[in-house]
PDB file of N, CA and C in Angstrom:
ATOM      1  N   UNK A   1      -4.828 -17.391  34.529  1.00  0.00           N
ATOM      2  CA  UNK A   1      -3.831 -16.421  34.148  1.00  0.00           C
ATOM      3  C   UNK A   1      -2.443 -17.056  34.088  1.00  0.00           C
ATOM      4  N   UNK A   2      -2.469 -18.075  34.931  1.00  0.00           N
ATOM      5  CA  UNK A   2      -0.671 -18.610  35.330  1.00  0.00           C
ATOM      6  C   UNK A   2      -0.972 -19.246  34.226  1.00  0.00           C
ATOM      7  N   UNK A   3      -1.274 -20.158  33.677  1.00  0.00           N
ATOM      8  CA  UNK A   3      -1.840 -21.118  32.112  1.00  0.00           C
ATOM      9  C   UNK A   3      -1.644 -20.244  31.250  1.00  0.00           C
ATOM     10  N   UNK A   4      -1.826 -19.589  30.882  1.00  0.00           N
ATOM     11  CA  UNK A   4      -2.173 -18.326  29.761  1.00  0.00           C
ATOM     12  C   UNK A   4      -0.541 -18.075  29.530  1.00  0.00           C
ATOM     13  N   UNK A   5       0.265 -18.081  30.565  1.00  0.00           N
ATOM     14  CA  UNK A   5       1.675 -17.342  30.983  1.00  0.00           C
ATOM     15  C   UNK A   5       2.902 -18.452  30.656  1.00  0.00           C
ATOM     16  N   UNK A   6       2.215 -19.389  31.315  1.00  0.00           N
ATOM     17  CA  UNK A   6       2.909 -21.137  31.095  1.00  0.00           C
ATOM     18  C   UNK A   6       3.290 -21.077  29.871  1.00  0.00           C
ATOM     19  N   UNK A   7       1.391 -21.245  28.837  1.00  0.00           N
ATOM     20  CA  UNK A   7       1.434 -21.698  27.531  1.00  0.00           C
ATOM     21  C   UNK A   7       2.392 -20.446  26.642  1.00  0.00           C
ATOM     22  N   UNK A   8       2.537 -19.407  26.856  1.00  0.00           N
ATOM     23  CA  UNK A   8       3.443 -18.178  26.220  1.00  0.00           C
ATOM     24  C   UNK A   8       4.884 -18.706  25.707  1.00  0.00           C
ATOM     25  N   UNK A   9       5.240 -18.896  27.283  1.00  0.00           N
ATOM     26  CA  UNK A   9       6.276 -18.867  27.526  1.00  0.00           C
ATOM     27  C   UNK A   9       6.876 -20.614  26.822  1.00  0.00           C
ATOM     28  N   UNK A  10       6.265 -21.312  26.916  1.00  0.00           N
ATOM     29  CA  UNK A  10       6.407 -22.755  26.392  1.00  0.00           C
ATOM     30  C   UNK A  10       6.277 -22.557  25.067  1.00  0.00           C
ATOM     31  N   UNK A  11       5.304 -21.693  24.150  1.00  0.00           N
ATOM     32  CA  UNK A  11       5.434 -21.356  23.302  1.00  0.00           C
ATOM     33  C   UNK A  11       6.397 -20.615  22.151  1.00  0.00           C
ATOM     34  N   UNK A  12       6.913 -19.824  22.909  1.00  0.00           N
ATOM     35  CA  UNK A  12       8.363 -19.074  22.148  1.00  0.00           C
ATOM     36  C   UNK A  12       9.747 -19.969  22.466  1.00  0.00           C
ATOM     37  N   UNK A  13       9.115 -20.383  24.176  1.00  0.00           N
ATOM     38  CA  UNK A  13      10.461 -21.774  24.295  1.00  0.00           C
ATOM     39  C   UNK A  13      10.944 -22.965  22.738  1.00  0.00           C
ATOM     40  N   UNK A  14       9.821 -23.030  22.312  1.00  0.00           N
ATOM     41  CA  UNK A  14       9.611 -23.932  21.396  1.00  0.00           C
ATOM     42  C   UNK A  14      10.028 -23.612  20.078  1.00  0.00           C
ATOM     43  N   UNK A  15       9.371 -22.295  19.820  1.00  0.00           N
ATOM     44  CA  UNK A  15       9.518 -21.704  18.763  1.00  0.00           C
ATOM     45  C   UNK A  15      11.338 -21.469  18.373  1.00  0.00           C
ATOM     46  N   UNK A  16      11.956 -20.959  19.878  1.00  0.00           N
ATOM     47  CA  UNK A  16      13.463 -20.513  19.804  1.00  0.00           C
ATOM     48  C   UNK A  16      14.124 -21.661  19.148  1.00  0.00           C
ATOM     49  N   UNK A  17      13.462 -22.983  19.570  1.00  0.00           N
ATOM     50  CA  UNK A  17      14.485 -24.105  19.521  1.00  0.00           C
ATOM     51  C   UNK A  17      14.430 -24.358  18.014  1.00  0.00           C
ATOM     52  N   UNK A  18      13.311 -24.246  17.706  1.00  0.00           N
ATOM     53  CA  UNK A  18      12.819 -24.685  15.910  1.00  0.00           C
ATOM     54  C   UNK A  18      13.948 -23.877  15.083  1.00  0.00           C
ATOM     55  N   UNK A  19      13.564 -22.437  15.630  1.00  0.00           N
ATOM     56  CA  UNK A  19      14.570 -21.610  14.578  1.00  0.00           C
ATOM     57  C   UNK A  19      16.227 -21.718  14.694  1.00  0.00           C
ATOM     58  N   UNK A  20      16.838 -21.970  16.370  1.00  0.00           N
ATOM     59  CA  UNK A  20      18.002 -22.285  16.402  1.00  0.00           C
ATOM     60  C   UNK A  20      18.205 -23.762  15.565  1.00  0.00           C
ATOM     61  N   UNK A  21      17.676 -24.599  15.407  1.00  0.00           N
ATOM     62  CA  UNK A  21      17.971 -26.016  14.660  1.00  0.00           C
ATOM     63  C   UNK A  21      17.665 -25.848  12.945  1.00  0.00           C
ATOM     64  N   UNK A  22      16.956 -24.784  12.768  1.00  0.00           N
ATOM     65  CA  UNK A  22      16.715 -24.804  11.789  1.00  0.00           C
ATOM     66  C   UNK A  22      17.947 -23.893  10.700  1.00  0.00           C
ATOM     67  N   UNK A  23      18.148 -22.761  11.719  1.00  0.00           N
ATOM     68  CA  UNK A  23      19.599 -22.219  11.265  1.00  0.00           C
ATOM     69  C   UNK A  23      20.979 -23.148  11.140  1.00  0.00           C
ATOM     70  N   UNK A  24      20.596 -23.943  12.589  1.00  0.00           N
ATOM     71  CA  UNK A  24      22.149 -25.032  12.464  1.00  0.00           C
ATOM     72  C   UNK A  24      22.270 -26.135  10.992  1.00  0.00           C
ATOM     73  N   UNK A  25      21.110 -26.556  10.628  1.00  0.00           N
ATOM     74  CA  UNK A  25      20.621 -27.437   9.475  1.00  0.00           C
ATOM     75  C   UNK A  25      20.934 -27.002   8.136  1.00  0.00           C
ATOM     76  N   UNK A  26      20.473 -25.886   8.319  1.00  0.00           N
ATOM     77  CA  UNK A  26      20.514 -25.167   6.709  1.00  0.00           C
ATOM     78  C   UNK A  26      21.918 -24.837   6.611  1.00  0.00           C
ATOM     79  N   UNK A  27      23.133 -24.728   7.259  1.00  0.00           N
ATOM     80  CA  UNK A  27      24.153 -23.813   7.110  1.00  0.00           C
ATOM     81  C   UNK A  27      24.957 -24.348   5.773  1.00  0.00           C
ATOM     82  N   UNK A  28      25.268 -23.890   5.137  1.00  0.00           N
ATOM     83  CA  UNK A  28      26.277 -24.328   4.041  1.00  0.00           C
ATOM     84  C   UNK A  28      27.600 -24.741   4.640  1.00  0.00           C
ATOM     85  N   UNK A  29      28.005 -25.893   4.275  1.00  0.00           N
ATOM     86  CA  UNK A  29      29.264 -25.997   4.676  1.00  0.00           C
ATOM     87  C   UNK A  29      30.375 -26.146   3.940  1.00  0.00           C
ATOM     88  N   UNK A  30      30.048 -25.864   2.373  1.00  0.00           N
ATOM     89  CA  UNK A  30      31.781 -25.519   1.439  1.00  0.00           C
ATOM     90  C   UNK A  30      31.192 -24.105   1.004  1.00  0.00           C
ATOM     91  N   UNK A  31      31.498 -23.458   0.969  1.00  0.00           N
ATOM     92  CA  UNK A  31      31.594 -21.826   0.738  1.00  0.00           C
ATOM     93  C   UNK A  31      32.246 -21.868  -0.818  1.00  0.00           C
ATOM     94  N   UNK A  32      31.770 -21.416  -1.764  1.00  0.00           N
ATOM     95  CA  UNK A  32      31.634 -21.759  -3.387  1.00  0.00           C
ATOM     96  C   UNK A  32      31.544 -20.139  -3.499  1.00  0.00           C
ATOM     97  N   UNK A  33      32.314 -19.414  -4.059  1.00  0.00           N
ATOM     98  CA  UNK A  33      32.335 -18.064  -4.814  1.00  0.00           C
ATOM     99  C   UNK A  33      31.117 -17.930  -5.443  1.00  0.00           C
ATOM    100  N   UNK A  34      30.643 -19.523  -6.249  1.00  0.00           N
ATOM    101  CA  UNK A  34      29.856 -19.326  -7.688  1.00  0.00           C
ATOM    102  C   UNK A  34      28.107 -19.392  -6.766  1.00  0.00           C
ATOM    103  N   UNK A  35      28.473 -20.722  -6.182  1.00  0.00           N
ATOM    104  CA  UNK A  35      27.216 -20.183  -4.613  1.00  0.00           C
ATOM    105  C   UNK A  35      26.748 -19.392  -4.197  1.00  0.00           C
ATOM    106  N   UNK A  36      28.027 -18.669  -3.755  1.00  0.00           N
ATOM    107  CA  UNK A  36      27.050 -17.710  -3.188  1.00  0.00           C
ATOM    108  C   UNK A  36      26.733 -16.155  -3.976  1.00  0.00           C
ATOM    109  N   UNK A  37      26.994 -16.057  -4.892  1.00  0.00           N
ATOM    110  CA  UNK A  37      26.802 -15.127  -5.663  1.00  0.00           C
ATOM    111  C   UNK A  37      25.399 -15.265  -6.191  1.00  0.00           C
ATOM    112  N   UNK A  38      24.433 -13.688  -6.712  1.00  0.00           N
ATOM    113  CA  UNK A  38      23.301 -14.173  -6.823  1.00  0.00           C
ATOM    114  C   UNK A  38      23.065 -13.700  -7.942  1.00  0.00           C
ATOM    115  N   UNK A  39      22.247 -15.093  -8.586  1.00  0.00           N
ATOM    116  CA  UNK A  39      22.236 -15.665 -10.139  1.00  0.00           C
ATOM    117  C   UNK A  39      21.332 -14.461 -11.019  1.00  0.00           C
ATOM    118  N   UNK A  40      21.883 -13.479 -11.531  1.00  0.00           N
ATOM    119  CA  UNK A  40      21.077 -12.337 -12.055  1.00  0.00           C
ATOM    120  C   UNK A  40      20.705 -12.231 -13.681  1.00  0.00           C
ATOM    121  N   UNK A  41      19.974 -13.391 -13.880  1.00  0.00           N
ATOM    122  CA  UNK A  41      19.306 -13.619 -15.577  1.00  0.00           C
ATOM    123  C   UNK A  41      20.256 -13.474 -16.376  1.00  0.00           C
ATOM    124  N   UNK A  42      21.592 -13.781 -16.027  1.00  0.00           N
ATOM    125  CA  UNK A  42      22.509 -14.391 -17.197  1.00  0.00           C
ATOM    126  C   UNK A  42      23.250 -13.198 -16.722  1.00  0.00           C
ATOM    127  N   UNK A  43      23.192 -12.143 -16.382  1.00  0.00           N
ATOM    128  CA  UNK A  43      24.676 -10.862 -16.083  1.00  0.00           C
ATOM    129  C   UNK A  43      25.247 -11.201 -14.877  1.00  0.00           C
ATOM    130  N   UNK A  44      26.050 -11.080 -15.203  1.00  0.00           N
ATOM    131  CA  UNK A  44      27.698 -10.931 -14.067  1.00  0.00           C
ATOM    132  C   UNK A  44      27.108  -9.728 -13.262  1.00  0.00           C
ATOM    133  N   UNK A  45      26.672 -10.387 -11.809  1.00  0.00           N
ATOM    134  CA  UNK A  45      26.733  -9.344 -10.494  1.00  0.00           C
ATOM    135  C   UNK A  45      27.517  -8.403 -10.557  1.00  0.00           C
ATOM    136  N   UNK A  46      29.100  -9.066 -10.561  1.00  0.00           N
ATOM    137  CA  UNK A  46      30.412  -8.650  -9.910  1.00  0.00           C
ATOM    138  C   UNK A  46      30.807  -7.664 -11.003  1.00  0.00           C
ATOM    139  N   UNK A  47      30.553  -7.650 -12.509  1.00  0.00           N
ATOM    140  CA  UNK A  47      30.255  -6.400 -12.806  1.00  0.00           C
ATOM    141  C   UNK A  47      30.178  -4.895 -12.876  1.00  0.00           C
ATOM    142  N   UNK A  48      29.850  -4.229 -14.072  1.00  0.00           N
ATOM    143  CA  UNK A  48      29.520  -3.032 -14.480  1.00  0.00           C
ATOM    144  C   UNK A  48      28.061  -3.088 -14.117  1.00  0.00           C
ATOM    145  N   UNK A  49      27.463  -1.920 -13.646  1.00  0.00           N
ATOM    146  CA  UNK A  49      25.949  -2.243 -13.795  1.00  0.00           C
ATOM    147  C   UNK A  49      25.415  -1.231 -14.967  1.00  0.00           C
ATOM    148  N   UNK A  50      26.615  -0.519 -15.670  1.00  0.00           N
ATOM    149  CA  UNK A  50      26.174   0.249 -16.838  1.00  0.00           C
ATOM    150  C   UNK A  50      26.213  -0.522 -18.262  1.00  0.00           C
ATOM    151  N   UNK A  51      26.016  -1.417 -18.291  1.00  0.00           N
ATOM    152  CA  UNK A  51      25.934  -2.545 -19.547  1.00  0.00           C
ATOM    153  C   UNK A  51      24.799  -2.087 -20.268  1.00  0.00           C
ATOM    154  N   UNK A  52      24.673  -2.210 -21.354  1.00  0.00           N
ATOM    155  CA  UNK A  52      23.659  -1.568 -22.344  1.00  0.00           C
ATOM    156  C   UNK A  52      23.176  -2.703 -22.296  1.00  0.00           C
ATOM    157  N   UNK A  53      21.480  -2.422 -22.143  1.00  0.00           N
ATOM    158  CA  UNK A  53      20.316  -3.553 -22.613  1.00  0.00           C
ATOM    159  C   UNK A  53      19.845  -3.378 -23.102  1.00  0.00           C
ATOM    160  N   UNK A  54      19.427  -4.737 -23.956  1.00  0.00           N
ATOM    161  CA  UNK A  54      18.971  -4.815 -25.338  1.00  0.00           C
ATOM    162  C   UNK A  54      17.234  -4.622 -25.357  1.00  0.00           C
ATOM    163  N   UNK A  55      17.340  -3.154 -26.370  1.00  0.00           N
ATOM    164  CA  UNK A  55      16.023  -2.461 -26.100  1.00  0.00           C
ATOM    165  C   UNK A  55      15.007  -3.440 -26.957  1.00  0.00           C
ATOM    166  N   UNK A  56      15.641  -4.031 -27.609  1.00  0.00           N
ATOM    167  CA  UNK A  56      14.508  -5.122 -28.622  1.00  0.00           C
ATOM    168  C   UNK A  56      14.071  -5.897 -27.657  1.00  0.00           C
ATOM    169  N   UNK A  57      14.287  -6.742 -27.012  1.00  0.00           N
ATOM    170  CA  UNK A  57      14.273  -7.565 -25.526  1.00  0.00           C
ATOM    171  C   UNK A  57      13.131  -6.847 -24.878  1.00  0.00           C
ATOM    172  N   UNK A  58      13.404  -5.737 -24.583  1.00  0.00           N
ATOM    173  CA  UNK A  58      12.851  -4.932 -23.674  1.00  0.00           C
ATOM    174  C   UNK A  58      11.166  -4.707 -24.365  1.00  0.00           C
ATOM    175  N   UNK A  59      11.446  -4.305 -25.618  1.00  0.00           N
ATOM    176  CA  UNK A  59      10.079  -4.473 -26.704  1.00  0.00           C
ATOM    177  C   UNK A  59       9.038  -5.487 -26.837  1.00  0.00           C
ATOM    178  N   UNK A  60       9.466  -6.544 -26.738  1.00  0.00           N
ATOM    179  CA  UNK A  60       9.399  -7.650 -27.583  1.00  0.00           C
ATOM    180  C   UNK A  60       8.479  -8.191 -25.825  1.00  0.00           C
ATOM    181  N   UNK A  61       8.850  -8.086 -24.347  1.00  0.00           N
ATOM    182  CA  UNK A  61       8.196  -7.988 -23.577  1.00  0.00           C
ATOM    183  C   UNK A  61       7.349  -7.029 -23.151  1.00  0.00           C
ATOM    184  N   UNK A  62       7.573  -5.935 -23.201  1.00  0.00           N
ATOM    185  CA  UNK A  62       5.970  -4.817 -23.586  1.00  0.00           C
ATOM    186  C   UNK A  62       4.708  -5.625 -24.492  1.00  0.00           C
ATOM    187  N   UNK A  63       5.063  -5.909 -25.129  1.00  0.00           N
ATOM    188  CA  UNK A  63       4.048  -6.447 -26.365  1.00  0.00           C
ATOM    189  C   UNK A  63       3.686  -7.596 -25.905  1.00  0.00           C
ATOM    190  N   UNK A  64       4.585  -8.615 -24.869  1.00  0.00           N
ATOM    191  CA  UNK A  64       4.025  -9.699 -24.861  1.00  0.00           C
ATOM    192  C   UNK A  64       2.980  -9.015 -23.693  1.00  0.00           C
ATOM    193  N   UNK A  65       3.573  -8.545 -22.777  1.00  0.00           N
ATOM    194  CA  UNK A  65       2.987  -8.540 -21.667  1.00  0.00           C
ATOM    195  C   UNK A  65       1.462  -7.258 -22.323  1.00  0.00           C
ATOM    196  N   UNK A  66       1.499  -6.886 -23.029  1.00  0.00           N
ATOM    197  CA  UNK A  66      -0.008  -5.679 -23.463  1.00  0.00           C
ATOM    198  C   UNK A  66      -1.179  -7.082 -23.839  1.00  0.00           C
ATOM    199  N   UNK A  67       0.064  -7.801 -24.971  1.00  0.00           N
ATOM    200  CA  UNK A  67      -1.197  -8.505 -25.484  1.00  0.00           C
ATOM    201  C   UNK A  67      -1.848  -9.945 -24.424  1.00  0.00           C
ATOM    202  N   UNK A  68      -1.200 -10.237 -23.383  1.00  0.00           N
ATOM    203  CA  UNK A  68      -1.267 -10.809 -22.471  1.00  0.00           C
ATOM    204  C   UNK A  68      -2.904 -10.146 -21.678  1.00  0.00           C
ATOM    205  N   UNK A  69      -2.504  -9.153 -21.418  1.00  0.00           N
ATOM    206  CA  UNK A  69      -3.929  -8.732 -20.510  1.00  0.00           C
ATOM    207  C   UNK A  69      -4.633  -8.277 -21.316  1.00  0.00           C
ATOM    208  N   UNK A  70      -4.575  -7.953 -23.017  1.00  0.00           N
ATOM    209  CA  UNK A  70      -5.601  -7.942 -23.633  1.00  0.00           C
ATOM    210  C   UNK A  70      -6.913  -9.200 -23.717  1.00  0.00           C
ATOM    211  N   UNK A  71      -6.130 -10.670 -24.019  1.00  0.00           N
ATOM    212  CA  UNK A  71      -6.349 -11.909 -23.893  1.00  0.00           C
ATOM    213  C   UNK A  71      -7.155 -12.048 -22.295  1.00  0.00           C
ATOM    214  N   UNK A  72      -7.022 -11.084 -21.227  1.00  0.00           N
ATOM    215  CA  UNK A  72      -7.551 -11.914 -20.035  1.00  0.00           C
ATOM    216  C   UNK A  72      -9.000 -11.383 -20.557  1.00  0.00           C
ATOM    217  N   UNK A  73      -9.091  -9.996 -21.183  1.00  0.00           N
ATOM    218  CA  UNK A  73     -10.200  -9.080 -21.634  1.00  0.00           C
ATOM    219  C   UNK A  73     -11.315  -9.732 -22.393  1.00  0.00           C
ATOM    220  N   UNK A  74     -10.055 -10.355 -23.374  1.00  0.00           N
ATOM    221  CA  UNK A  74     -11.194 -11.545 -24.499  1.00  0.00           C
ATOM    222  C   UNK A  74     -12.394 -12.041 -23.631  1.00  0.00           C
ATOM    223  N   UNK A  75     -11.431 -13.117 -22.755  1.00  0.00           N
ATOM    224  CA  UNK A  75     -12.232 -14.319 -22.007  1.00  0.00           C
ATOM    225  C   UNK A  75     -13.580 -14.291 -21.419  1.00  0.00           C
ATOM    226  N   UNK A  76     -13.841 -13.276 -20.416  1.00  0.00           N
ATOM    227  CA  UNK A  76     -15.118 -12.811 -20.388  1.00  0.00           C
ATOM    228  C   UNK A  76     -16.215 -13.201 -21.389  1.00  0.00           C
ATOM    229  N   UNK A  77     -15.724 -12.187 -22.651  1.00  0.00           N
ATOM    230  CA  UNK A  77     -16.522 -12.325 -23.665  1.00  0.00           C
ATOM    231  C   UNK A  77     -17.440 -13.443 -23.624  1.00  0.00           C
ATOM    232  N   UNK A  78     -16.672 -15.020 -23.731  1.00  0.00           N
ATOM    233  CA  UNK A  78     -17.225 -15.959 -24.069  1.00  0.00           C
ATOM    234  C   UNK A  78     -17.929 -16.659 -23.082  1.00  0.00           C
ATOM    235  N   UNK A  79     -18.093 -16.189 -21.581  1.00  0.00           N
ATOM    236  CA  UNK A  79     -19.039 -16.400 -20.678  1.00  0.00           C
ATOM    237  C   UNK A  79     -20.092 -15.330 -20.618  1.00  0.00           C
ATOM    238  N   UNK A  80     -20.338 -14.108 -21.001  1.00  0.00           N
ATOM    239  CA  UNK A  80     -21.624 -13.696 -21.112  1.00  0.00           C
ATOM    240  C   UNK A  80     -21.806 -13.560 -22.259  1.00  0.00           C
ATOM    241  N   UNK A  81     -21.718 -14.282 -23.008  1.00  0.00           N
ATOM    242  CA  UNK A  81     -22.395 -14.436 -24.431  1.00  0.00           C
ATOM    243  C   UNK A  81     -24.273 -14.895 -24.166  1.00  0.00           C
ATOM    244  N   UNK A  82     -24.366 -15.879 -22.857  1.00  0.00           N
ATOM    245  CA  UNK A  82     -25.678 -16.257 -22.831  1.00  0.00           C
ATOM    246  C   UNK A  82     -26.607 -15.232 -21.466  1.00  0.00           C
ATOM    247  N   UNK A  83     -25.634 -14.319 -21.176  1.00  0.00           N
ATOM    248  CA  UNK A  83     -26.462 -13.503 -20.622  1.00  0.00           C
ATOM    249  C   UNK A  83     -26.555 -12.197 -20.952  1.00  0.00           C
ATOM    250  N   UNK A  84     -25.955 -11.758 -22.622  1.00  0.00           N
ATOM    251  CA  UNK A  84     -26.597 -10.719 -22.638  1.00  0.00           C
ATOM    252  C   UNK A  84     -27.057 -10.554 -23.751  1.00  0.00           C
ATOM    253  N   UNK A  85     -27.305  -9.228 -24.587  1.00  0.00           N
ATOM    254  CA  UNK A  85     -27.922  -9.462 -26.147  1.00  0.00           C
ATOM    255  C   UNK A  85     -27.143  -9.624 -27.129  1.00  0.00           C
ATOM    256  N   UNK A  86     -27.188 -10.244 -27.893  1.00  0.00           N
ATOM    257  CA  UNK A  86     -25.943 -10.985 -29.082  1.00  0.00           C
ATOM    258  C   UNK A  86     -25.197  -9.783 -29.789  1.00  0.00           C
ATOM    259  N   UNK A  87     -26.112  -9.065 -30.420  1.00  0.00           N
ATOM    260  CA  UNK A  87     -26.107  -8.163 -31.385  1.00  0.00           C
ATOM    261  C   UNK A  87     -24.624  -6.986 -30.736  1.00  0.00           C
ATOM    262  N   UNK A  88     -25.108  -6.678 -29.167  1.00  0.00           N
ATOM    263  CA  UNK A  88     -24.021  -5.803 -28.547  1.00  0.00           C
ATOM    264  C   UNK A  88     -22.779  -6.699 -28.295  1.00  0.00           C
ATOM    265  N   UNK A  89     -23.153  -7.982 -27.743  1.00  0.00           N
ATOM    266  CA  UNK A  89     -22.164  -8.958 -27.614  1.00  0.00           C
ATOM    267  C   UNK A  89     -21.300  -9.222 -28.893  1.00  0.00           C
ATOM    268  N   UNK A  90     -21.981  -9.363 -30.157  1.00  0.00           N
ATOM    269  CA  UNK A  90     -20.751  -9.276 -31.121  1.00  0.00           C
ATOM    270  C   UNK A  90     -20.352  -8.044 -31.558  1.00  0.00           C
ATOM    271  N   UNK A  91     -21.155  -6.779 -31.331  1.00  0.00           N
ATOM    272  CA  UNK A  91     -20.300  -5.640 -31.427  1.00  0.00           C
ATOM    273  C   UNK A  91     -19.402  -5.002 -30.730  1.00  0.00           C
ATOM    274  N   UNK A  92     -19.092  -5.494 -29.437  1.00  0.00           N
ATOM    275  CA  UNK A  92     -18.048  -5.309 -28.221  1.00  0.00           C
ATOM    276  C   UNK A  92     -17.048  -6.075 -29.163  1.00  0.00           C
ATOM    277  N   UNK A  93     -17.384  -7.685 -28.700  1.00  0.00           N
ATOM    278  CA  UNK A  93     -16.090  -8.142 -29.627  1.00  0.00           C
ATOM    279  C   UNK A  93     -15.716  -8.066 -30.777  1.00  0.00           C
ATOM    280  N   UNK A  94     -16.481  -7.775 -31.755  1.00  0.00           N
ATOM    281  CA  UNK A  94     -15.623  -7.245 -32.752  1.00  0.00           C
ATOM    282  C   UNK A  94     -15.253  -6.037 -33.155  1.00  0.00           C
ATOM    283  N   UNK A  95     -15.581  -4.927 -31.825  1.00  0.00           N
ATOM    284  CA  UNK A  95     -14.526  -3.858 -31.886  1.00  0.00           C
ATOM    285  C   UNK A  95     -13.455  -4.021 -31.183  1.00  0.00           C
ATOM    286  N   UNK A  96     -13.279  -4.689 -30.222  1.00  0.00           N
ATOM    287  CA  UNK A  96     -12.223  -5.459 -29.244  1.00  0.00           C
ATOM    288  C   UNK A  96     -11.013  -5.621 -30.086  1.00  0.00           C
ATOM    289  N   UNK A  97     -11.440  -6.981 -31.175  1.00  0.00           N
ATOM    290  CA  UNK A  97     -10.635  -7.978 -32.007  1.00  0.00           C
ATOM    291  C   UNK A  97     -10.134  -6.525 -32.342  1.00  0.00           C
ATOM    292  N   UNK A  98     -10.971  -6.187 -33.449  1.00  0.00           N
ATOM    293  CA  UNK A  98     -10.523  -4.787 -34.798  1.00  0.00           C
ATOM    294  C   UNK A  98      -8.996  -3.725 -34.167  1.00  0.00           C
ATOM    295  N   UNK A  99      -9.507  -3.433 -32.650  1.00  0.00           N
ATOM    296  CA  UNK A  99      -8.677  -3.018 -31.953  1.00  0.00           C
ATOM    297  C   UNK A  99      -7.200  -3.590 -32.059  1.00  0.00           C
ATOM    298  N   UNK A 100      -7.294  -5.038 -31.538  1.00  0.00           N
ATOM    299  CA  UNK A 100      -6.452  -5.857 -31.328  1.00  0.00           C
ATOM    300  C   UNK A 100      -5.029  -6.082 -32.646  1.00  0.00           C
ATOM    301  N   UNK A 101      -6.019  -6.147 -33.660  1.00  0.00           N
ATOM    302  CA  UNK A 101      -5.526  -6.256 -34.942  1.00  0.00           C
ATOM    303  C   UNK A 101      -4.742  -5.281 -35.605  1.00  0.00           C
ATOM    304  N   UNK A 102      -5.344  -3.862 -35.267  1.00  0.00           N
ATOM    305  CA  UNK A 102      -4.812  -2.314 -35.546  1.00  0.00           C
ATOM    306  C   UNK A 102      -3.599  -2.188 -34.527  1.00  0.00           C
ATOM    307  N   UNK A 103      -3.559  -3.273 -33.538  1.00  0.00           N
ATOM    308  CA  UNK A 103      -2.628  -2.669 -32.637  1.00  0.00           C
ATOM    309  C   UNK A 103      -1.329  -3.420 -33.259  1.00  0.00           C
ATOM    310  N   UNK A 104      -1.777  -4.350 -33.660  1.00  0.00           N
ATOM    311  CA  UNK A 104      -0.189  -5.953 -34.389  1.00  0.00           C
ATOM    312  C   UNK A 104      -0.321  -5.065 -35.591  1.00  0.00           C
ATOM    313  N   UNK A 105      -0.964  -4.990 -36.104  1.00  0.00           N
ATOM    314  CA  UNK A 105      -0.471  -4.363 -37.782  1.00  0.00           C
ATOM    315  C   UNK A 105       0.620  -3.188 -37.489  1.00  0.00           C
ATOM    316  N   UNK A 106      -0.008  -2.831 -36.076  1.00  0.00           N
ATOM    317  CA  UNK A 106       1.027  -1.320 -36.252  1.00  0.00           C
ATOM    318  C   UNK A 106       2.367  -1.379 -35.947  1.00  0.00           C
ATOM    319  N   UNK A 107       2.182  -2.435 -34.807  1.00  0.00           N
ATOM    320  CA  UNK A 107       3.684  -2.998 -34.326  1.00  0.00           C
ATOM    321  C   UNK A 107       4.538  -3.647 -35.398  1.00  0.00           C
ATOM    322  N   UNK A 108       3.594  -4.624 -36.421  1.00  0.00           N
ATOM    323  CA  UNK A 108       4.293  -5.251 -37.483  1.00  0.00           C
ATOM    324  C   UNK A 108       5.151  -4.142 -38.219  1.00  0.00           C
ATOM    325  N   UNK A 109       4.185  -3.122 -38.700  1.00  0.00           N
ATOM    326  CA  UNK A 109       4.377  -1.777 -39.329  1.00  0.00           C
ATOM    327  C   UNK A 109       5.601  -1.574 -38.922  1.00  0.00           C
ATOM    328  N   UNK A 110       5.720  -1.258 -37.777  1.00  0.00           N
ATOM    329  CA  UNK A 110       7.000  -0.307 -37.417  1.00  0.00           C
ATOM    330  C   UNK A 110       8.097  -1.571 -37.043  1.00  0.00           C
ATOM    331  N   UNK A 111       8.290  -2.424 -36.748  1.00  0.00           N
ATOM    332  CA  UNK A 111       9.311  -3.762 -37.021  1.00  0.00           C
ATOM    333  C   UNK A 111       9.531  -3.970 -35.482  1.00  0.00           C
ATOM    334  N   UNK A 112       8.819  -3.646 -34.941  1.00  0.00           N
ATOM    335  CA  UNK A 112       8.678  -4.006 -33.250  1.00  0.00           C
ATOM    336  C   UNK A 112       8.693  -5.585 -33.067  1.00  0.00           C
ATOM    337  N   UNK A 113       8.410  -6.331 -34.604  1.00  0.00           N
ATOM    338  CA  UNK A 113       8.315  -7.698 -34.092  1.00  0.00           C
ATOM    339  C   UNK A 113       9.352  -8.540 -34.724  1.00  0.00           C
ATOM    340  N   UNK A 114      10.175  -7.639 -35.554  1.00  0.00           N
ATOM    341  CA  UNK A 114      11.242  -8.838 -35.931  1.00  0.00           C
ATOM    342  C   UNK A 114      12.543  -8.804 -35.039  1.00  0.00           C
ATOM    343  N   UNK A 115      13.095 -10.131 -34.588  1.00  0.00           N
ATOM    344  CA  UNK A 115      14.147 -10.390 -34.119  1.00  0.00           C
ATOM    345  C   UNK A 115      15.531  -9.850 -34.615  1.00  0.00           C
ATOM    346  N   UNK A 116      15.961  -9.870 -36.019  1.00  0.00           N
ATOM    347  CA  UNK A 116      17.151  -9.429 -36.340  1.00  0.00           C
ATOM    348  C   UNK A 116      16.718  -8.518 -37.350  1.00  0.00           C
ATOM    349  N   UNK A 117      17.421  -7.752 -37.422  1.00  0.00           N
ATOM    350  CA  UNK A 117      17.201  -6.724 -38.573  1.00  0.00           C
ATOM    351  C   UNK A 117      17.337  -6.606 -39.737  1.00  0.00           C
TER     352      UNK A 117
END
């Protein structure tokens, strides 16, 4: 029990010292405005936070990110191709694709994919 109590206590002893040296180590020592401010994908922190964002931007990642986990959907495909029957196997995927295709034509359609107008 006294062992058990020893090792505790030697234990957080240890631990205190790591984190006090580890705070003294890391400390910054020129203090930089531009430092310490935190770097927010190109906008000024210090700022308005009512800045209009650009809804094309905003689009243009919807779409990446849909057709992104459409693509994880594909992958499958091409590992049970040898364990199941072909015939359903190419009719999954090529209602999949057909899908896929109806979905870009539509986006093309409506101009979801061009950059400038």
């Amino acid at each position: 029990m006294i062992i058990l109590l020893i090792s505790i206590l030697i234990t957080l002893v240890i631990s205190v010292v790591v984190m006090v040296l580890a705070s003294l180590l890391a400390k910054k020592t020129i203090m930089d405005r531009e430092k310490n401010s935190p770097f927010e994908c190109g906008f000024d922190p210090k700022g308005s936070a009512r800045l209009p964002f650009s809804l094309r931007f905003f689009l243009i990642a919807v779409i990446f990110l849909i057709f992104d986990v459409e693509i994880t959907l594909l992958l499958p495909l091409a590992i049970i191709v040898n364990f199941s029957n072909i015939s359903a196997w190419a009719f999954t995927g090529f209602a999949f694709i057909l899908i896929l295709l109806i979905g870009l034509y539509h986006e093309w359609n409506q101009g979801a994919l061009e950059w400038a107008y």
